[in-house]
Protein backbone atom coordinates (compact mmCIF):
# COMPACT_ATOMS: atom_id res chain seq x y z
CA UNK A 1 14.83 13.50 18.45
CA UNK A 2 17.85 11.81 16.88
CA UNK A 3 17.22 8.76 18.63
CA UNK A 4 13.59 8.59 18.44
CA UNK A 5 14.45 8.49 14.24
CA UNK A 6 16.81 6.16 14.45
CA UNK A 7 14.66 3.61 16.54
CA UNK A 8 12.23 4.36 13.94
CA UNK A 9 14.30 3.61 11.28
CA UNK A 10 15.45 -0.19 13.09
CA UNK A 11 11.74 -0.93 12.20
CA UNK A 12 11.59 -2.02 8.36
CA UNK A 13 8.28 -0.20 8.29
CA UNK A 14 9.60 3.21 9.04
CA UNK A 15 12.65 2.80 6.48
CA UNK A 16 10.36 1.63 3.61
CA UNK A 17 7.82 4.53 4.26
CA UNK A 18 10.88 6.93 4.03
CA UNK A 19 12.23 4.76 0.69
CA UNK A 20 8.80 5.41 -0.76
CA UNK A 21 8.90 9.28 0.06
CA UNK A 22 12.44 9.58 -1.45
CA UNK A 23 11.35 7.41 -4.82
CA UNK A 24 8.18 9.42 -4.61
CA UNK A 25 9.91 12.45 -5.15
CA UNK A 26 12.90 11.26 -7.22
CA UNK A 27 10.53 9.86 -10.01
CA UNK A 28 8.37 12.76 -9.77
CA UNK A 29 10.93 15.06 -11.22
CA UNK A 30 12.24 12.80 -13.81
CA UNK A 31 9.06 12.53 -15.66
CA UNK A 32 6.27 14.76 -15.62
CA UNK A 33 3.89 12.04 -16.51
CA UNK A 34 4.61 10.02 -13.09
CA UNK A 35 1.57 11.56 -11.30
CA UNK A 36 -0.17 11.92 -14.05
CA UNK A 37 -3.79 10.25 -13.10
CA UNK A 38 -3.86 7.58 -16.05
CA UNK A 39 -0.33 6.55 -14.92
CA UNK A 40 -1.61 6.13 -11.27
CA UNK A 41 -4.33 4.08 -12.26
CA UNK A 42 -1.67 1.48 -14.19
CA UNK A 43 0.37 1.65 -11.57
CA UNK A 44 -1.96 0.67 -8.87
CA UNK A 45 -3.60 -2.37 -11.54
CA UNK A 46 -0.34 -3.55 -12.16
CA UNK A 47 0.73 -3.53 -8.40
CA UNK A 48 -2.71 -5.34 -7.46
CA UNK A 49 -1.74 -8.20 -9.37
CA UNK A 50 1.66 -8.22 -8.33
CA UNK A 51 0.98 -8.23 -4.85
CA UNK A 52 -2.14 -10.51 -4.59
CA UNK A 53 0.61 -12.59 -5.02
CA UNK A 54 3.04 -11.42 -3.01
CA UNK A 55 0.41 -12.02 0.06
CA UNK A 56 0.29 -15.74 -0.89
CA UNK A 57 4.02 -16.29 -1.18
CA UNK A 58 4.21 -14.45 2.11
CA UNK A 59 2.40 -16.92 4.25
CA UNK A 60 4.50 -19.79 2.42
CA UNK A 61 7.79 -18.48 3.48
CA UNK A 62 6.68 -17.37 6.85
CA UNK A 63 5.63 -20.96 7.50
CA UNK A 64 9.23 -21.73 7.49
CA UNK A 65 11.01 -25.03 7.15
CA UNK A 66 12.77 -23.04 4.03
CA UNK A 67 9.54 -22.67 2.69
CA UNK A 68 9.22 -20.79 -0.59
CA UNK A 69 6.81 -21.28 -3.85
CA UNK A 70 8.62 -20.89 -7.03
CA UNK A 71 5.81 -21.95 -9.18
CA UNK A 72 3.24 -19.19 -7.95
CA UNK A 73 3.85 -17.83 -11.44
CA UNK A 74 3.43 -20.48 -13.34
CA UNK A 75 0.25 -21.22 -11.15
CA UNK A 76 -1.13 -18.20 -12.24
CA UNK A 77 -0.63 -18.99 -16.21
CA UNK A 78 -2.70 -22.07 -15.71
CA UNK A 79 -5.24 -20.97 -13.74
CA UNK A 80 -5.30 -18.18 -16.32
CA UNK A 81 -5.63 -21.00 -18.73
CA UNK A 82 -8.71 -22.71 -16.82
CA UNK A 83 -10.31 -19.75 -16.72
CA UNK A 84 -10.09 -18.71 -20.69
CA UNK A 85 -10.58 -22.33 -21.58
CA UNK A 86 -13.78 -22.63 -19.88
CA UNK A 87 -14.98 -18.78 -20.39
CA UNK A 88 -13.75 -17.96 -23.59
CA UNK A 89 -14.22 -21.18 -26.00
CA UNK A 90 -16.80 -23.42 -23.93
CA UNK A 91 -18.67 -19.99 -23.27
CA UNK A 92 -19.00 -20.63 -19.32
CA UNK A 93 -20.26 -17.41 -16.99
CA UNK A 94 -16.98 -15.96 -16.90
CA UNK A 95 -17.90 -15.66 -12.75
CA UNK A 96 -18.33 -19.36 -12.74
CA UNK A 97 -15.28 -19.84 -14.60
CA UNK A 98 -13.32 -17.53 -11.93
CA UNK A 99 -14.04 -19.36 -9.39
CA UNK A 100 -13.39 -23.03 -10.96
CA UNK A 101 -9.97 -20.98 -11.84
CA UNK A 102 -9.13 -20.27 -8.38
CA UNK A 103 -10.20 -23.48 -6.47
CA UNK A 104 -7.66 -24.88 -9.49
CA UNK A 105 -4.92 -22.48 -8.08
CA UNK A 106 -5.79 -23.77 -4.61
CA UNK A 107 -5.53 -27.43 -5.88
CA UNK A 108 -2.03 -27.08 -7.80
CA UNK A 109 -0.86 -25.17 -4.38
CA UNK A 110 -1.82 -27.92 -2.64
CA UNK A 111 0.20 -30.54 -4.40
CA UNK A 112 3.42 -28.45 -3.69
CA UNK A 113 2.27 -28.72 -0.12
CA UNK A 114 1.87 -32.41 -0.20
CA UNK A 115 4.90 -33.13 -1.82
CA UNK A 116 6.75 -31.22 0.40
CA UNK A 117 5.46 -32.54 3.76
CA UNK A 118 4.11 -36.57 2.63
CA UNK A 119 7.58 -37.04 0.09
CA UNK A 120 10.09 -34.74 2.31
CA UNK A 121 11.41 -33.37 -0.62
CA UNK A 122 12.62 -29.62 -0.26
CA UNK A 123 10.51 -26.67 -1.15
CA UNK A 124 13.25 -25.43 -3.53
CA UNK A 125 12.97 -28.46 -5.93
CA UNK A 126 9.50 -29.14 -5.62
CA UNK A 127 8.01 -25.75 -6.73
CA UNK A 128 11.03 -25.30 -9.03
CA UNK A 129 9.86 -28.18 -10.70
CA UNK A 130 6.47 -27.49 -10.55
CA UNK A 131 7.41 -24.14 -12.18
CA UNK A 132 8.41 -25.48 -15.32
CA UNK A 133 5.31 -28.49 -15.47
CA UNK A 134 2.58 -25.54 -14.75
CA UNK A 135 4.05 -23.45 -17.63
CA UNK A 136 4.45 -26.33 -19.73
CA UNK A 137 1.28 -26.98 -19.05
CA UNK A 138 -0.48 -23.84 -19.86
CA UNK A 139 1.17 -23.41 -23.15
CA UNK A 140 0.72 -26.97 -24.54
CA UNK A 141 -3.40 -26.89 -23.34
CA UNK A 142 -3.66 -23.22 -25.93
CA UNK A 143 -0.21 -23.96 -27.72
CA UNK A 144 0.35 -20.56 -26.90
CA UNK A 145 -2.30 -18.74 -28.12
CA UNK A 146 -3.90 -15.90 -25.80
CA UNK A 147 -7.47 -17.06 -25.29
CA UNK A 148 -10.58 -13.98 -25.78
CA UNK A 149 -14.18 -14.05 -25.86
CA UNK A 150 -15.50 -13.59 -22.37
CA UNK A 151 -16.58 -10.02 -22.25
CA UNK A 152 -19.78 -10.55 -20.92
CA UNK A 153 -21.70 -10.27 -17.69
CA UNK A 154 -19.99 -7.79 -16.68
CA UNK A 155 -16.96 -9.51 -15.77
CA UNK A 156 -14.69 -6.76 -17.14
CA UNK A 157 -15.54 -4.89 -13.95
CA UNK A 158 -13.15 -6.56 -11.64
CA UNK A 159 -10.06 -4.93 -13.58
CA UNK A 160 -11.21 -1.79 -15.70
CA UNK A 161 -13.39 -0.13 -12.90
CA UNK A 162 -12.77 2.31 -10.18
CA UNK A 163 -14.44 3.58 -7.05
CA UNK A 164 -13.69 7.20 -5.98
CA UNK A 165 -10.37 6.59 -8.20
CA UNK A 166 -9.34 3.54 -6.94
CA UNK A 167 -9.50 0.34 -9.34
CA UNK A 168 -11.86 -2.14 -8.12
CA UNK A 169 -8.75 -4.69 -7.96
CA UNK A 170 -7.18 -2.53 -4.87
CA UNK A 171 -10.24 -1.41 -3.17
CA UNK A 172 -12.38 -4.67 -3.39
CA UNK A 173 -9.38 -7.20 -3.45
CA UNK A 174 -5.92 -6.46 -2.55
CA UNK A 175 -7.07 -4.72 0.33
CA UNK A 176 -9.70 -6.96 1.44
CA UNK A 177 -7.22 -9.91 0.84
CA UNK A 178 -4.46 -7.69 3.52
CA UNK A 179 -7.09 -7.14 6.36
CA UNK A 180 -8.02 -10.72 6.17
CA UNK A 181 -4.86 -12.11 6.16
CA UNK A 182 -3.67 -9.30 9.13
CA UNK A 183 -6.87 -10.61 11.20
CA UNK A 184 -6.31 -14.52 10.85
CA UNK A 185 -2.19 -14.41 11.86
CA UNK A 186 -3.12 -11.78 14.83
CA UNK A 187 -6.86 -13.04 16.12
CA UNK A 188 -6.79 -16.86 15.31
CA UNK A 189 -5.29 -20.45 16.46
CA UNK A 190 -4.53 -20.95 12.54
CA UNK A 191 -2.89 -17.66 12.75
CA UNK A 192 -0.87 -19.11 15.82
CA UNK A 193 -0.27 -22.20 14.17
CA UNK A 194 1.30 -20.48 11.71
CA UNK A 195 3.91 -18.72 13.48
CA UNK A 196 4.12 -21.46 16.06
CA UNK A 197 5.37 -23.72 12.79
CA UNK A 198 7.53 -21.07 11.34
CA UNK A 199 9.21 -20.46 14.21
CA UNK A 200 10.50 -23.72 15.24
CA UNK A 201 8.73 -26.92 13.57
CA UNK A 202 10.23 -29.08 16.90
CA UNK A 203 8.59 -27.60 19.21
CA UNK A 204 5.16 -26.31 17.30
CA UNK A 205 4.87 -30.26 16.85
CA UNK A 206 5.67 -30.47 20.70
CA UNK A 207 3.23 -28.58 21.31
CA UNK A 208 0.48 -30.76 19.17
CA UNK A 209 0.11 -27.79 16.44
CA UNK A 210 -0.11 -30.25 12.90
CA UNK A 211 3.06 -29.08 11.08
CA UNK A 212 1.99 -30.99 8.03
CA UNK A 213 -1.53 -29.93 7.93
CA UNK A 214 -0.61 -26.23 8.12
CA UNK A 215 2.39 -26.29 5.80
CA UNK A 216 0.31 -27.28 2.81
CA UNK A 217 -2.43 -25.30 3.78
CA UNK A 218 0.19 -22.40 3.37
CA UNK A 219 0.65 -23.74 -0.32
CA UNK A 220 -2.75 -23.36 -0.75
CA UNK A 221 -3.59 -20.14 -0.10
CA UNK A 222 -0.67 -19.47 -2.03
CA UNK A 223 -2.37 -21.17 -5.08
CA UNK A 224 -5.57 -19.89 -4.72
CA UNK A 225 -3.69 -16.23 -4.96
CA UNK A 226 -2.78 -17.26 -7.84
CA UNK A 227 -6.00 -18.15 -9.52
CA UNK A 228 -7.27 -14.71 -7.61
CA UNK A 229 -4.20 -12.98 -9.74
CA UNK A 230 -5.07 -15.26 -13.11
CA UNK A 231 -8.86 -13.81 -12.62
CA UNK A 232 -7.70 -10.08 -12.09
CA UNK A 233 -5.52 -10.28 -15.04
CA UNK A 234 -8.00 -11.47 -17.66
CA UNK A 235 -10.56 -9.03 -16.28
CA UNK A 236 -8.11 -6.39 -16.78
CA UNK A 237 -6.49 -7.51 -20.12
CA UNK A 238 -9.64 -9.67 -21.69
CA UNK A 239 -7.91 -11.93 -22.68
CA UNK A 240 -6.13 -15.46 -20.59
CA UNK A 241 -2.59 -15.83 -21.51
CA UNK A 242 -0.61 -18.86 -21.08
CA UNK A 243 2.57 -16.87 -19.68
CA UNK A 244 0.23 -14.86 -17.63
CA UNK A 245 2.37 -15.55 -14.67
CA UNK A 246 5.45 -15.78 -16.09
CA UNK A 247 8.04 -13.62 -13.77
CA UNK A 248 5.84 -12.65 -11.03
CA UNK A 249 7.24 -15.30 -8.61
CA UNK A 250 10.74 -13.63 -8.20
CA UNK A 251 8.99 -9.93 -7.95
CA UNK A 252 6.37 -11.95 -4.94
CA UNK A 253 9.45 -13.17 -3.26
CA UNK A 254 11.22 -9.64 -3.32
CA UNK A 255 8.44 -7.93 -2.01
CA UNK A 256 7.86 -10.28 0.73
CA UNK A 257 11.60 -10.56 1.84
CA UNK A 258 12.12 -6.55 1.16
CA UNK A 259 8.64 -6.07 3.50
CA UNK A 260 10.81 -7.65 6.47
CA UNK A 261 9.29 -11.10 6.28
CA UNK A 262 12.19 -13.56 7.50
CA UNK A 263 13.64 -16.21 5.14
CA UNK A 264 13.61 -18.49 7.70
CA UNK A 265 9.85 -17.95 8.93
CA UNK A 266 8.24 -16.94 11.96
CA UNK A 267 8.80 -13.00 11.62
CA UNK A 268 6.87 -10.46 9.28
CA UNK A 269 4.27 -7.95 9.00
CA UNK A 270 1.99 -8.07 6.59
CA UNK A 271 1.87 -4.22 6.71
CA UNK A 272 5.27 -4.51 5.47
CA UNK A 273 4.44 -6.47 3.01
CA UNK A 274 1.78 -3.99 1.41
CA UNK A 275 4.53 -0.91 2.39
CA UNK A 276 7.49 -2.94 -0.21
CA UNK A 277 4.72 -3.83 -2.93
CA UNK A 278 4.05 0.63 -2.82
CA UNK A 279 7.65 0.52 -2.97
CA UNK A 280 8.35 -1.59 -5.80
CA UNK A 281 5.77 -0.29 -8.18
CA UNK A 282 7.37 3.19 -7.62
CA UNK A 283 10.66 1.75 -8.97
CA UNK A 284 9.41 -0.14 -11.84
CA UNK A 285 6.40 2.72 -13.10
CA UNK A 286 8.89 5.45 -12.70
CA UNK A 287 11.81 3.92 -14.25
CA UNK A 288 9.77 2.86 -17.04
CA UNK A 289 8.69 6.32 -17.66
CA UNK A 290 12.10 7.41 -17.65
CA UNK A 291 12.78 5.24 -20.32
CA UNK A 292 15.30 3.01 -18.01
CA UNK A 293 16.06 -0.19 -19.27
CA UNK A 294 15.20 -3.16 -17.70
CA UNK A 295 18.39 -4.51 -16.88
CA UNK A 296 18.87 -1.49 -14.75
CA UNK A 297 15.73 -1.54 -13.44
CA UNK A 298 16.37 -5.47 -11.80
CA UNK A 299 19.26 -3.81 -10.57
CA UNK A 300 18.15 -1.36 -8.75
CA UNK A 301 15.83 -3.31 -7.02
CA UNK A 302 18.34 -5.54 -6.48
CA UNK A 303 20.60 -3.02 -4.65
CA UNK A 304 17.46 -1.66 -2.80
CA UNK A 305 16.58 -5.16 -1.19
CA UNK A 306 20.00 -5.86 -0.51
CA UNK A 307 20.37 -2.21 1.68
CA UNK A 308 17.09 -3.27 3.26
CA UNK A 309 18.35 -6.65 4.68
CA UNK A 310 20.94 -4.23 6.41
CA UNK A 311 17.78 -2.57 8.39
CA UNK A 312 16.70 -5.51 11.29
CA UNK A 313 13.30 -5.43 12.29
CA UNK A 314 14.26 -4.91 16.32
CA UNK A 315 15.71 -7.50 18.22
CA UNK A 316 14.36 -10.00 15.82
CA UNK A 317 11.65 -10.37 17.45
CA UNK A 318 9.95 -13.93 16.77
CA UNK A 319 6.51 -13.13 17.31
CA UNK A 320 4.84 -12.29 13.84
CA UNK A 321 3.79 -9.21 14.36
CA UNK A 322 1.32 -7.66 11.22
């Protein structure tokens, strides 16, 4: 029995489902408003956006080759940008202005990517630098000004609507966005590549797998979950903000890393993934109802991920497993 727990436990899965029980309960009793159903339903709209994200920067660092996307953030303020630019003062279908918003995400990704693999420049410096020209460039094309005016069509739908209880956001994206992303890196050659270039870029290249090619593919999809994010946001909020992004890359790259994805690519489950995200919107909701401050909140989480490196998924293993 012991041992059947403890092998459990060697499996980040099994120690982030009991994390989640224990912060289930703990912020349960410090506020009576935790499971409240209003608070549920900010919880999970918050989380959606959070870790629409956190999928993208996932398949970035499992690509490996120290790949990492600090600008996914600031990706998402422009996008957010495009898409209340074009919806909310040229009066564009506020669906037709998603979607230009999103294939924009998918664009700026791909310049990380392309940098990265045609320039050799590292990952670090490249998205750090495109961090700070994305925000720039999202507050200089509003000067700052939150951008309104697209209610219409519907379009508030994607963030202010539930099914059975469940905001449209996790049922009809976040999820949707999981199950594809669990089928292409377990049923298809891309899926292969992938791990096959995040596990050792020598030999995937050996092999004839196009390192390049893949590797700012990654920073695509990582992009275009951006724009995804930007869309959800200004369904949700009705309005585009130029800082819409603006601290969601760190809280993407804790979610992945504390899911069990490895640093240094090649290992993680996606299931993880979605199990840390649960995780981390525990901390932050509950904390905020208990009227923690946010210094202590970062370090919690801080203390959390660091116990959770201690926990190896077992023996390493360096097939990605979702």
């Amino acid at each position: 029995m012991v041992e059947k727990l403890t092998s459990g436990l060697k499996d980040r899965r099994g120690a982030l489902v009991v994390l989640i029980a224990l912060a289930l309960v703990v912020m349960s009793i410090s506020s009576p408003y935790f499971l409240k159903v209003p608070n549920l339903l900010t919880l999970m709209q918050y989380s959606a956006v959070v870790g629409i994200l956190a999928l993208g920067q996932t398949v970035v660092i499992l690509g490996g080759g120290g790949g990492i996307d600090l600008s996914i953030g600031s990706t998402m303020s422009a996008c957010s940008v495009v898409f209340g630019i074009l919806a909310g003062q040229h009066g564009t279908s506020p669906w037709l202005a998603a979607l230009v918003a999103i294939v924009a995400g998918v664009l700026l990704g791909a310049v990380n990517g392309l940098l990265i693999t045609l320039l050799g420049l590292p990952p670090l410096i490249v998205t750090l630098g495109t961090m700070y020209l994305y925000a720039s460039a999202a507050q200089v094309a509003t000067g700052g000004v939150d951008v309104s005016g697209f209610d219409r069509q519907g379009f508030r739908a994607i963030g202010q609507t539930s099914v059975l209880g469940v905001p449209v956001q996790v049922l009809l994206i976040l999820v949707p966005l999981g199950a594809l992303m669990v089928f292409v890196t377990r049923r298809t050659g891309y899926g292969r590549n992938v791990y096959a270039v995040g596990s050792g870029e020598v030999a995937a290249r050996l092999a004839g797998v196009p390192v390049n090619r893949v590797r700012v593919s990654l920073y695509a999809i990582a992009g275009g979950s951006a724009g995804i994010g930007a869309v959800v946001t200004a369904s949700w909020l009705l309005n585009a903000k130029s800082t819409a992004g603006s601290g969601f890359e760190l809280q993407a790259i804790t979610i992945a890393v504390l899911g069990g994805v490895a640093i240094t690519g090649g290992v993680g489950r996606i299931s993880g993934v979605l199990l840390a995200l649960v995780l981390v919107g525990i901390l932050n909701n509950g904390l905020q109802l208990a009227d923690v401050g946010s210094t202590f909140q970062r370090g919690l989480l801080g203390a959390v991920l660091i116990v959770s490196m201690l926990v190896r998924p077992r023996g390493q293993s360096r097939r990605l497993v979702t």
